[in-house]
C-alpha atoms as a PDB file:
ATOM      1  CA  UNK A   1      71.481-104.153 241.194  1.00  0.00           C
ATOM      2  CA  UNK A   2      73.646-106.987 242.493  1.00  0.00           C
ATOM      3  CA  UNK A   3      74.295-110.540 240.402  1.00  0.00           C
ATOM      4  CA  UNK A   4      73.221-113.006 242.654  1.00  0.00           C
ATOM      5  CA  UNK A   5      74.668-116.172 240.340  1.00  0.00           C
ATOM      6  CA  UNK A   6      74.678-117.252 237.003  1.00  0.00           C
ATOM      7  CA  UNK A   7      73.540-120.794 235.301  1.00  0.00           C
ATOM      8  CA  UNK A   8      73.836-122.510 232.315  1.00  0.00           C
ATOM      9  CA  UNK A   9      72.901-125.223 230.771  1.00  0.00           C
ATOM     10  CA  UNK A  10      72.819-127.121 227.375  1.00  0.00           C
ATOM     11  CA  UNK A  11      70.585-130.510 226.460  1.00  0.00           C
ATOM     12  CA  UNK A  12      70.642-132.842 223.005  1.00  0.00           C
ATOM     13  CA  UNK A  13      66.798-132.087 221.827  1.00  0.00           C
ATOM     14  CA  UNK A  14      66.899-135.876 220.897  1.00  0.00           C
ATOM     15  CA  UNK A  15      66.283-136.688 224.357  1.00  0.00           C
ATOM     16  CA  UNK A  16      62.747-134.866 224.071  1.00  0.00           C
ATOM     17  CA  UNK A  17      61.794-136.680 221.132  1.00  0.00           C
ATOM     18  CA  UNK A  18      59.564-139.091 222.573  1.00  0.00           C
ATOM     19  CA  UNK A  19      59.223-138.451 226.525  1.00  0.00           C
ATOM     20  CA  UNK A  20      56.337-139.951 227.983  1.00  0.00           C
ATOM     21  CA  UNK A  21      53.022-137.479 228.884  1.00  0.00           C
ATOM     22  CA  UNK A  22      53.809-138.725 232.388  1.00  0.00           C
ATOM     23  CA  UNK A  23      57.473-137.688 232.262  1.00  0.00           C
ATOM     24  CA  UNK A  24      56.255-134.193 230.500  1.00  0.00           C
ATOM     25  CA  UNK A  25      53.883-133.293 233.381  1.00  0.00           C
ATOM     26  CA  UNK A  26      56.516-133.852 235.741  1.00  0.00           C
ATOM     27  CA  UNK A  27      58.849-131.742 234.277  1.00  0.00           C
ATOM     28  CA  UNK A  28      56.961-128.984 232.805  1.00  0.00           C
ATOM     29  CA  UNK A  29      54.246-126.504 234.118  1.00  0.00           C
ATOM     30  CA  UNK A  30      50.328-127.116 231.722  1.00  0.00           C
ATOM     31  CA  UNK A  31      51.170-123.628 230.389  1.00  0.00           C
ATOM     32  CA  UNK A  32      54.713-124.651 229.286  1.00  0.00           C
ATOM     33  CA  UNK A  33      53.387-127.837 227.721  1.00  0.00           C
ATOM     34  CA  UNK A  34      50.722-126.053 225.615  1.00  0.00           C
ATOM     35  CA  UNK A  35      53.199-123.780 223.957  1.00  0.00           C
ATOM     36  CA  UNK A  36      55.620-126.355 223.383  1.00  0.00           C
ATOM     37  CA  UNK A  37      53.020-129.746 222.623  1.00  0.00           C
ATOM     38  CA  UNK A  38      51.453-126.854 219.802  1.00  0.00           C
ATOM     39  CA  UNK A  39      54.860-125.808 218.133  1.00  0.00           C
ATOM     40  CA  UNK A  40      56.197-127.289 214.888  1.00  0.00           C
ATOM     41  CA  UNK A  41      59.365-128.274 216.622  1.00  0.00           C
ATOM     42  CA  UNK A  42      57.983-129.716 220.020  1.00  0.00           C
ATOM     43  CA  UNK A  43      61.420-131.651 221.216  1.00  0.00           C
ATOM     44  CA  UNK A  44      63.623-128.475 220.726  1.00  0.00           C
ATOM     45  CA  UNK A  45      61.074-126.283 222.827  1.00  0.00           C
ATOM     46  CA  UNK A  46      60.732-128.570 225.331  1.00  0.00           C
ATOM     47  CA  UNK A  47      64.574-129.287 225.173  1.00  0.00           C
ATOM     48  CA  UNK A  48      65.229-125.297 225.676  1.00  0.00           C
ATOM     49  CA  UNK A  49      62.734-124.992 227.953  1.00  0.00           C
ATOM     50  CA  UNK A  50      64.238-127.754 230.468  1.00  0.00           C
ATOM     51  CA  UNK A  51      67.744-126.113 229.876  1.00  0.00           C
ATOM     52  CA  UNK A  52      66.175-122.863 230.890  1.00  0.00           C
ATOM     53  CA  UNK A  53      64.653-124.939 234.010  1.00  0.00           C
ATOM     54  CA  UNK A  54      68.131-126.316 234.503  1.00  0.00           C
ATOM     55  CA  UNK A  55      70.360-123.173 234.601  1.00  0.00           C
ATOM     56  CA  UNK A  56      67.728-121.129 236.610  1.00  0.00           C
ATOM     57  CA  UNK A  57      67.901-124.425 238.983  1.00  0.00           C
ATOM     58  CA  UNK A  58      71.924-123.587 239.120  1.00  0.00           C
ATOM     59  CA  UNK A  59      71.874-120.259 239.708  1.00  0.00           C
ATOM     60  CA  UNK A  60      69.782-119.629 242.647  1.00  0.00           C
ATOM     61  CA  UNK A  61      70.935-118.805 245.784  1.00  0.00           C
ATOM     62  CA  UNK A  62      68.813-121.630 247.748  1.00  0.00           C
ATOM     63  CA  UNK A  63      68.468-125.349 247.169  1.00  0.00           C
ATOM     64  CA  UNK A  64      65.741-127.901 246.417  1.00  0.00           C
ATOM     65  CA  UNK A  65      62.873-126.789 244.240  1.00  0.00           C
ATOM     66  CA  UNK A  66      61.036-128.712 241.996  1.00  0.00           C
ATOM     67  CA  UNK A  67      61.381-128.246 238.439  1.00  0.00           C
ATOM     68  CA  UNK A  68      57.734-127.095 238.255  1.00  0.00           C
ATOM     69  CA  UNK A  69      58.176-124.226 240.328  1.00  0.00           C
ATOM     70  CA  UNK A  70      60.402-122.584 237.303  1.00  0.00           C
ATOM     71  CA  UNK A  71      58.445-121.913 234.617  1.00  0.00           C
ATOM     72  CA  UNK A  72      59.394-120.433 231.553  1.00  0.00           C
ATOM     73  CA  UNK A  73      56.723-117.613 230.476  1.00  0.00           C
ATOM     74  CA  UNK A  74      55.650-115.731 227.218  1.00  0.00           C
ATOM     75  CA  UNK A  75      53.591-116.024 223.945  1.00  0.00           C
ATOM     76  CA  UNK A  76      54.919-117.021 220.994  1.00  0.00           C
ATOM     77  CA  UNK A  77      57.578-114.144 219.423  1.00  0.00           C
ATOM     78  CA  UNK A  78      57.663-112.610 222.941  1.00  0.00           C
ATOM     79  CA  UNK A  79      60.931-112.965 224.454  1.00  0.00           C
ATOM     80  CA  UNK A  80      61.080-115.666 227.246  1.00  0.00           C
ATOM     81  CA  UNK A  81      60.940-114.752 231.219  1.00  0.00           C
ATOM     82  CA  UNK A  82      61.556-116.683 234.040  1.00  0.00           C
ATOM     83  CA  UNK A  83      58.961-117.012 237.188  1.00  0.00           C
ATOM     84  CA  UNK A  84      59.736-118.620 239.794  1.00  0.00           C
ATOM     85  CA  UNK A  85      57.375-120.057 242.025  1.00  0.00           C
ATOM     86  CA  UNK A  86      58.876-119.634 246.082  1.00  0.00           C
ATOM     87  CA  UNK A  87      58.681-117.320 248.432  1.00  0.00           C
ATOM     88  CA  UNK A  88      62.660-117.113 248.790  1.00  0.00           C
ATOM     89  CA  UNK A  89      62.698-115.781 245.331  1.00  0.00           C
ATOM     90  CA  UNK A  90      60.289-112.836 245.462  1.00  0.00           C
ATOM     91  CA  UNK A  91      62.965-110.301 245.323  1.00  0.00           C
ATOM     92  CA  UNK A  92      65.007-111.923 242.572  1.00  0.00           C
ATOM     93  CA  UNK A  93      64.976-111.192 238.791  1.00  0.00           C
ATOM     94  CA  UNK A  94      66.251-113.226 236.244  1.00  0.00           C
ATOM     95  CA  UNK A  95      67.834-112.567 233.346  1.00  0.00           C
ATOM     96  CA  UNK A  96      67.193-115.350 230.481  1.00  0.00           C
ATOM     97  CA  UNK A  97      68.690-116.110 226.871  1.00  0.00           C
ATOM     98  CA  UNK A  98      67.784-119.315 225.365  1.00  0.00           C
ATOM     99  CA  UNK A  99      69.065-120.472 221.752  1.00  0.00           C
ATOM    100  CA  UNK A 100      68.683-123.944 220.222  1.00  0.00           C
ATOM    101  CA  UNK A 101      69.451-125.970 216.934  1.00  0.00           C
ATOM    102  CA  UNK A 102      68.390-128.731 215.652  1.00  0.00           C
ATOM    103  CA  UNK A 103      70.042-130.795 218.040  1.00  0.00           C
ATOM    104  CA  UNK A 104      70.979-128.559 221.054  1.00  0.00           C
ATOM    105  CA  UNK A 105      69.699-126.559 223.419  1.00  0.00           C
ATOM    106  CA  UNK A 106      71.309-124.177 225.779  1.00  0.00           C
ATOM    107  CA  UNK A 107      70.196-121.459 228.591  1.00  0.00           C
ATOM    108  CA  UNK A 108      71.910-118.725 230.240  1.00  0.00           C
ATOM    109  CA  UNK A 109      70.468-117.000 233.395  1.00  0.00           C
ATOM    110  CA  UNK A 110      71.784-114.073 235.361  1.00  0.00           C
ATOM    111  CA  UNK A 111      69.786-113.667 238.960  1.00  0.00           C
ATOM    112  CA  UNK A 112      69.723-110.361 240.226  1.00  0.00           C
ATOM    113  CA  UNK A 113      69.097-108.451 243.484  1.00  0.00           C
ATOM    114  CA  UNK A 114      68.001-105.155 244.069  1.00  0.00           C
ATOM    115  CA  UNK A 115      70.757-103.147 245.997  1.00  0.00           C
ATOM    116  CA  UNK A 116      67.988-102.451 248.846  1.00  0.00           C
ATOM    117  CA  UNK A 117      65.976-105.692 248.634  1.00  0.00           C
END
């Protein structure tokens, strides 16, 4: 396997304290929202969850996708994974690591390539 790119990104959870519904639907996928509107800590899953958005966003090789299209995936004590939702990324795989406090959040994604793809 070949890195493609890396991203990163980090976001203050305070600015997901009290987004709109509006701005949340724009932003986030329904499945995302239900995991993160049903959590005890709703601002710093959405907050993580946009930094994931965010760093995936950096890191691959193409330009202009929505924010939509990346969607953070996995149940509740399952470890996070990225899908991406374009037919330019189909032979991609990403790499995630997300970590957040009380008032940060921050996302690291490696994109890979299969040598032959």
């Amino acid at each position: 396997m070949q890195i493609v790119n890396i991203g990163t990104d980090i976001e203050e959870v305070l600015r997901f304290e009290n987004l709109e519904i509006k701005t949340l639907h724009r932003l986030f996928t329904e499945k995302e929202l239900a995991y993160c509107l049903n959590s005890k800590n709703k601002a710093q899953h959405l907050a993580v969850r946009f930094a994931a958005k965010e760093a995936v966003f950096k890191a691959l090789p193409f330009e202009e996708i929505a924010l939509k299209k990346i969607e953070v995936v996995g149940k509740q004590g399952q470890k996070p994974q990225i899908a991406v939702y374009d037919e330019r990324a189909k032979n991609l795989i990403f790499k995630l690591s997300l970590s957040h406090t009380k008032n940060n959040a921050v996302a690291f994604v490696v994109v890979l390539k299969e040598d032959n793809a």
